[in-house]
PDB file of N, CA and C in Angstrom:
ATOM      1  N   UNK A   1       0.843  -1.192   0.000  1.00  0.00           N
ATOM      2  CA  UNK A   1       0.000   0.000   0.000  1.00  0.00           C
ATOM      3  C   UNK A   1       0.883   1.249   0.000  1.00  0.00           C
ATOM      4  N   UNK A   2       0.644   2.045  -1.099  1.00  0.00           N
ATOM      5  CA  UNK A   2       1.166   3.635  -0.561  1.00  0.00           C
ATOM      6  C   UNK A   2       1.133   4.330   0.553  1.00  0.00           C
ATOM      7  N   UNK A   3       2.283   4.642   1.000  1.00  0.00           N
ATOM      8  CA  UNK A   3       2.142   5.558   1.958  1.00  0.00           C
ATOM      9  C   UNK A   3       1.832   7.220   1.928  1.00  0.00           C
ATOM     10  N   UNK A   4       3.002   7.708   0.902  1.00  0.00           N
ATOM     11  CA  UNK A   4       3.116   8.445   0.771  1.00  0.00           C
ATOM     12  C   UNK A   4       3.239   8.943  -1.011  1.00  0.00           C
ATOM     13  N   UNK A   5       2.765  10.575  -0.890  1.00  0.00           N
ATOM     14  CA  UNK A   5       2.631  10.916  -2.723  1.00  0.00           C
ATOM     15  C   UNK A   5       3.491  12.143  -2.243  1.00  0.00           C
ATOM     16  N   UNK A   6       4.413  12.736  -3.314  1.00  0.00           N
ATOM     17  CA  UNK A   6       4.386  13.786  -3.393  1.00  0.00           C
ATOM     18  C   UNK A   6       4.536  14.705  -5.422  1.00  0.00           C
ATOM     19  N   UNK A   7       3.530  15.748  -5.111  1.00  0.00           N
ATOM     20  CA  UNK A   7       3.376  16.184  -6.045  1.00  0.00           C
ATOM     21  C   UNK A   7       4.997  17.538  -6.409  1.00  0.00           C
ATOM     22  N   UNK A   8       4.999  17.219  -7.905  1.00  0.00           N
ATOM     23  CA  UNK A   8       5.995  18.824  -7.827  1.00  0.00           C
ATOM     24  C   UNK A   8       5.173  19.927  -8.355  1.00  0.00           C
ATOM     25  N   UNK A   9       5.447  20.950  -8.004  1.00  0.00           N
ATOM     26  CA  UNK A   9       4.379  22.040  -8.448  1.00  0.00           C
ATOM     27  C   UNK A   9       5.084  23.150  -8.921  1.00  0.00           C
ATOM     28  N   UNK A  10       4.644  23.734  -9.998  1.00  0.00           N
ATOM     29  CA  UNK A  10       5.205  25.111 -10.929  1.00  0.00           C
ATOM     30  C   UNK A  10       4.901  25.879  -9.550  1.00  0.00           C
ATOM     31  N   UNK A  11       5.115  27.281 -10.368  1.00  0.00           N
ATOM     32  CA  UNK A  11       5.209  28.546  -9.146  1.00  0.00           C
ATOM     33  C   UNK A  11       3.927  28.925  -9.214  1.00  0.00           C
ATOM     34  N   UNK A  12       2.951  28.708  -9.906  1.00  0.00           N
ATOM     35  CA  UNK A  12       1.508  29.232  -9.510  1.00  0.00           C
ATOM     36  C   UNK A  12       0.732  27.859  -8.446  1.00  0.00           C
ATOM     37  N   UNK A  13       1.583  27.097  -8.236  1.00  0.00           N
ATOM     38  CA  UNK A  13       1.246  26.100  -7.491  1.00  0.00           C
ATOM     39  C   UNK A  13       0.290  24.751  -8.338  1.00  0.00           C
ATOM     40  N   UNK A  14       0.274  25.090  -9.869  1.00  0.00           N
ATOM     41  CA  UNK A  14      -0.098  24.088 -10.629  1.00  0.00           C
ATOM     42  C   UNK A  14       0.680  22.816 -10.797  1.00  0.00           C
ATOM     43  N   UNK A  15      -0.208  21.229 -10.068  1.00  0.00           N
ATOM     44  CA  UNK A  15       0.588  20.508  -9.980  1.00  0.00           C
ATOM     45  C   UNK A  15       1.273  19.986 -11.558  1.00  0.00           C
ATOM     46  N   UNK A  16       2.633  19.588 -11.740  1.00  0.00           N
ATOM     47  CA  UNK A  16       3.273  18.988 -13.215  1.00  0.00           C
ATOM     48  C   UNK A  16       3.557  17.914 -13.090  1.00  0.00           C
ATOM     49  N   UNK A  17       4.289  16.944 -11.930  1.00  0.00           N
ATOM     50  CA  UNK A  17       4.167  15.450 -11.613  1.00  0.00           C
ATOM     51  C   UNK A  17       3.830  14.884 -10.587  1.00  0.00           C
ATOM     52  N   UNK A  18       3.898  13.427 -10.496  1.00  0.00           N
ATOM     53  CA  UNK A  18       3.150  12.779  -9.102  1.00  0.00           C
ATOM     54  C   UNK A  18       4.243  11.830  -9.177  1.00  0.00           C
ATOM     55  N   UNK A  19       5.308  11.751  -7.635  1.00  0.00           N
ATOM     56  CA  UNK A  19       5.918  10.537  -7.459  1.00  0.00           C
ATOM     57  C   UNK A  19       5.355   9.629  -6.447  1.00  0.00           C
ATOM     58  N   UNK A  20       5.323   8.500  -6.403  1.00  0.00           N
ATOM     59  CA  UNK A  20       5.051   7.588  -5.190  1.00  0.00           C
ATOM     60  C   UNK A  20       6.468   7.255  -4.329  1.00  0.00           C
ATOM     61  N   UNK A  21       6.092   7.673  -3.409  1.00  0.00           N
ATOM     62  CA  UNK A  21       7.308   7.368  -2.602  1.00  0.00           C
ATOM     63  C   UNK A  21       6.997   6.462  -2.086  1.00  0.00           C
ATOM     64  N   UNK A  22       8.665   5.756  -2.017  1.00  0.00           N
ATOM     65  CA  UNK A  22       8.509   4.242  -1.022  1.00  0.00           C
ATOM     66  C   UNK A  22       8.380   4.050   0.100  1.00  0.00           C
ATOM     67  N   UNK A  23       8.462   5.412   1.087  1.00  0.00           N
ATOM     68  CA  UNK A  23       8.941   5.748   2.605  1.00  0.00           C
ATOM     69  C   UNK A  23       7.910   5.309   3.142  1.00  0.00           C
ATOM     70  N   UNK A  24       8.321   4.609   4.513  1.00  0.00           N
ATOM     71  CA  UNK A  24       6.942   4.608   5.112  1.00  0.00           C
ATOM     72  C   UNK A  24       6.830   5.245   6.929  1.00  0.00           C
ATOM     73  N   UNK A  25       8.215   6.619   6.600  1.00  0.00           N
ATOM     74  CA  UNK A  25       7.174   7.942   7.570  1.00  0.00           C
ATOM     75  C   UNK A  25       8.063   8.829   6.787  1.00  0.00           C
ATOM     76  N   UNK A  26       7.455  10.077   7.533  1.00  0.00           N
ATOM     77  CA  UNK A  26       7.325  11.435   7.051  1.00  0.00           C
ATOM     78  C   UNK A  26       8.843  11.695   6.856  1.00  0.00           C
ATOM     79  N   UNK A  27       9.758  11.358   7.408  1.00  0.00           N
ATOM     80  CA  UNK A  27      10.843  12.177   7.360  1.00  0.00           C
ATOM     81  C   UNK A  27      11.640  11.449   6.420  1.00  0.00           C
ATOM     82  N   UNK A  28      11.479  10.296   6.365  1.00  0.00           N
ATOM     83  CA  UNK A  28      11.789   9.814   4.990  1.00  0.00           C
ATOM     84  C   UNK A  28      11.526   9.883   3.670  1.00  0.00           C
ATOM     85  N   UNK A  29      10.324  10.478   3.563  1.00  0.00           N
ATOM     86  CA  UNK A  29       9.110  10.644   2.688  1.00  0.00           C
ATOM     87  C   UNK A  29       9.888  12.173   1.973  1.00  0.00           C
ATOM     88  N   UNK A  30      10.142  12.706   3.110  1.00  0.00           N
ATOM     89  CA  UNK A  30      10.843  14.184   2.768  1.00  0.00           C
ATOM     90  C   UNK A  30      12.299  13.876   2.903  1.00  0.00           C
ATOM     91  N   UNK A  31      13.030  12.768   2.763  1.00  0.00           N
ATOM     92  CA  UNK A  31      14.377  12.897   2.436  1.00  0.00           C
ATOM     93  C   UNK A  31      14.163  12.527   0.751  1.00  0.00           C
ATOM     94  N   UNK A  32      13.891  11.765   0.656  1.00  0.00           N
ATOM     95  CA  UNK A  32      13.294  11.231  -1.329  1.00  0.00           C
ATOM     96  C   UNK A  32      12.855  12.113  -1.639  1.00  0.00           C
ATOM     97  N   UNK A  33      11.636  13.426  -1.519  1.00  0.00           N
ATOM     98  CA  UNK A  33      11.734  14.117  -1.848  1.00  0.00           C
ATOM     99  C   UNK A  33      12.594  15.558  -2.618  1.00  0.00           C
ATOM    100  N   UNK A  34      13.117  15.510  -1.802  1.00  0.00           N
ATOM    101  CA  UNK A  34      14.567  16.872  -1.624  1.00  0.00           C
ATOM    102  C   UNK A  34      14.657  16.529  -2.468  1.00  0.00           C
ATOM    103  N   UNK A  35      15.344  15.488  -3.188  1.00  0.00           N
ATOM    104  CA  UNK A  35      15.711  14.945  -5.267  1.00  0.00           C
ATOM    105  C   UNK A  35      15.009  15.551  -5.967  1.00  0.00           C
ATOM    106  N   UNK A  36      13.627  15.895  -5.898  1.00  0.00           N
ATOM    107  CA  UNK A  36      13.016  16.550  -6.984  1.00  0.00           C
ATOM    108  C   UNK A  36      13.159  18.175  -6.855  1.00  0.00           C
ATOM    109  N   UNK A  37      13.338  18.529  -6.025  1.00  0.00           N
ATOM    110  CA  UNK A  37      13.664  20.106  -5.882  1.00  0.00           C
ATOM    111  C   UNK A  37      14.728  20.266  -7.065  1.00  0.00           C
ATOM    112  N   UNK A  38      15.624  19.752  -7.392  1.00  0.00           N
ATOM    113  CA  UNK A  38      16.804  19.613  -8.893  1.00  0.00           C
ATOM    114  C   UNK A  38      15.780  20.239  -9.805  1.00  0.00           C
ATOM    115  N   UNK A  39      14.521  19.378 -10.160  1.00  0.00           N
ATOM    116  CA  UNK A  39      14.238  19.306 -11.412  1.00  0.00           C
ATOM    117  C   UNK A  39      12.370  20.292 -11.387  1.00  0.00           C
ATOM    118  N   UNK A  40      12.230  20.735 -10.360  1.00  0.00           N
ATOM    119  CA  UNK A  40      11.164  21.589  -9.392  1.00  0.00           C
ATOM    120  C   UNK A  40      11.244  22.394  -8.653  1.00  0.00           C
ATOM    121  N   UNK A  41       9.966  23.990  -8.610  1.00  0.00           N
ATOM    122  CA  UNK A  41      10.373  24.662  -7.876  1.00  0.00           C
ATOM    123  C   UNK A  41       9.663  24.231  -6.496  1.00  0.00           C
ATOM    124  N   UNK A  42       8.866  23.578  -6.322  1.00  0.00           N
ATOM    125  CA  UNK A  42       7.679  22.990  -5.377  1.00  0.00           C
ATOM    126  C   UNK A  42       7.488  22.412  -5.406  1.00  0.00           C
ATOM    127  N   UNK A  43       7.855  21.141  -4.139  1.00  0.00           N
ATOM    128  CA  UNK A  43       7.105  19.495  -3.811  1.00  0.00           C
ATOM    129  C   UNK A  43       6.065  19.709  -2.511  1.00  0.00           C
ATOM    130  N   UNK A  44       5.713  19.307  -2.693  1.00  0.00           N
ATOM    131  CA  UNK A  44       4.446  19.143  -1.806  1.00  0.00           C
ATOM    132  C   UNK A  44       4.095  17.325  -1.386  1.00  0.00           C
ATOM    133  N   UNK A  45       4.387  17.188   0.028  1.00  0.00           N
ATOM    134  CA  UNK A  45       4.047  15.655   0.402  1.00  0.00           C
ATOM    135  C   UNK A  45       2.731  15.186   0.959  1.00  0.00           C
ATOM    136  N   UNK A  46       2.525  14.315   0.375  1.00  0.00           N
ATOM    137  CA  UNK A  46       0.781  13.764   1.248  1.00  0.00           C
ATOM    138  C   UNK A  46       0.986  12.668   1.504  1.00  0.00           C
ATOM    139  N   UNK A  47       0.358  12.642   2.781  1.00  0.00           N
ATOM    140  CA  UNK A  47      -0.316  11.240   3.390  1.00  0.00           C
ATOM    141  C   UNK A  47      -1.268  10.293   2.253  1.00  0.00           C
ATOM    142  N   UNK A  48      -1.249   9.007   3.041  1.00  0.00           N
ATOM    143  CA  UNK A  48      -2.377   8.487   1.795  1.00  0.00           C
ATOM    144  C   UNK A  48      -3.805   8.240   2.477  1.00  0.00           C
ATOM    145  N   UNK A  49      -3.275   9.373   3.411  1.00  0.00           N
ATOM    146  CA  UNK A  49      -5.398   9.826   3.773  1.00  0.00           C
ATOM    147  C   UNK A  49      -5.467  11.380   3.881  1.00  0.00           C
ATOM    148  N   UNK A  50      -4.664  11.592   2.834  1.00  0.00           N
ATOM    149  CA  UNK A  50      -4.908  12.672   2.133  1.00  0.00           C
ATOM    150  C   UNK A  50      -4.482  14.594   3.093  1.00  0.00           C
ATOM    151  N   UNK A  51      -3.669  13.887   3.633  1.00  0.00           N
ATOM    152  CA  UNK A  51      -3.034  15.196   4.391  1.00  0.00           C
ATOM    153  C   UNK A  51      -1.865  15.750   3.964  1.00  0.00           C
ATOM    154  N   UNK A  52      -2.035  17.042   3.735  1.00  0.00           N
ATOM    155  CA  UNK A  52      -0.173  17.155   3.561  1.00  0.00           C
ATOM    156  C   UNK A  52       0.899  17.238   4.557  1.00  0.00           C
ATOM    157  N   UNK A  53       2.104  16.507   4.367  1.00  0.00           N
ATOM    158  CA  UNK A  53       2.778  16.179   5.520  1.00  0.00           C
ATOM    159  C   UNK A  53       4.150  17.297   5.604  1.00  0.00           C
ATOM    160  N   UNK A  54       4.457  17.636   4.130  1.00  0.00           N
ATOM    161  CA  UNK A  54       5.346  18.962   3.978  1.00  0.00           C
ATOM    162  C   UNK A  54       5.505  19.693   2.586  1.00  0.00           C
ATOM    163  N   UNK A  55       5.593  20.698   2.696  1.00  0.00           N
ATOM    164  CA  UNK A  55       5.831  22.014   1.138  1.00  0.00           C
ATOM    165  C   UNK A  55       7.131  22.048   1.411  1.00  0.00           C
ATOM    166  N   UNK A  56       7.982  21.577   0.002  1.00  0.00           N
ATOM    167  CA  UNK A  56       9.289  21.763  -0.243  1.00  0.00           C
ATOM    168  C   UNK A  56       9.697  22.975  -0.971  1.00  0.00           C
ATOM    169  N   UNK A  57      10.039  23.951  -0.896  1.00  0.00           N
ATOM    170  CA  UNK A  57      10.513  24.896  -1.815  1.00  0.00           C
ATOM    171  C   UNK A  57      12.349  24.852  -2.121  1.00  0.00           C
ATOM    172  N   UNK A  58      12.320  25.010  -3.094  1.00  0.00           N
ATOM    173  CA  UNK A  58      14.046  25.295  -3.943  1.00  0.00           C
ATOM    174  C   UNK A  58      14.082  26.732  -3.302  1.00  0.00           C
ATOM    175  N   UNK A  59      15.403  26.602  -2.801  1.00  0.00           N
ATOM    176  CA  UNK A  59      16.076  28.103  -2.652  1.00  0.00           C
ATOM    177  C   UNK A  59      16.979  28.640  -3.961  1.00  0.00           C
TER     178      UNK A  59
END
């Protein structure tokens, strides 16, 4: 079962992809994340009951 999604999002906050992450807690969820900040200005992490767990922004 999924645990965790996180979306990357342009700067108007329109989502552009969906990864499934393999993590199964949050702080892991947001270490796999951080990778897409490279190729994104905004990740955004969710639970898979639908909460968000963190907003990543690129500096």
């Amino acid at each position: 079962m999924r645990k965790f999604v996180a979306y990357a999002l342009d700067l108007s906050g329109v989502a552009l992809a969906r990864y499934d992450l393999a993590a199964t807690d949050s702080q892991t969820a947001e270490r796999e994340a951080r990778q897409c900040l490279e190729d994104h200005p905004t990740i955004e992490i969710w639970s898979h009951d639908h909460r968000r767990v963190a907003r990543l922004v690129r500096k």
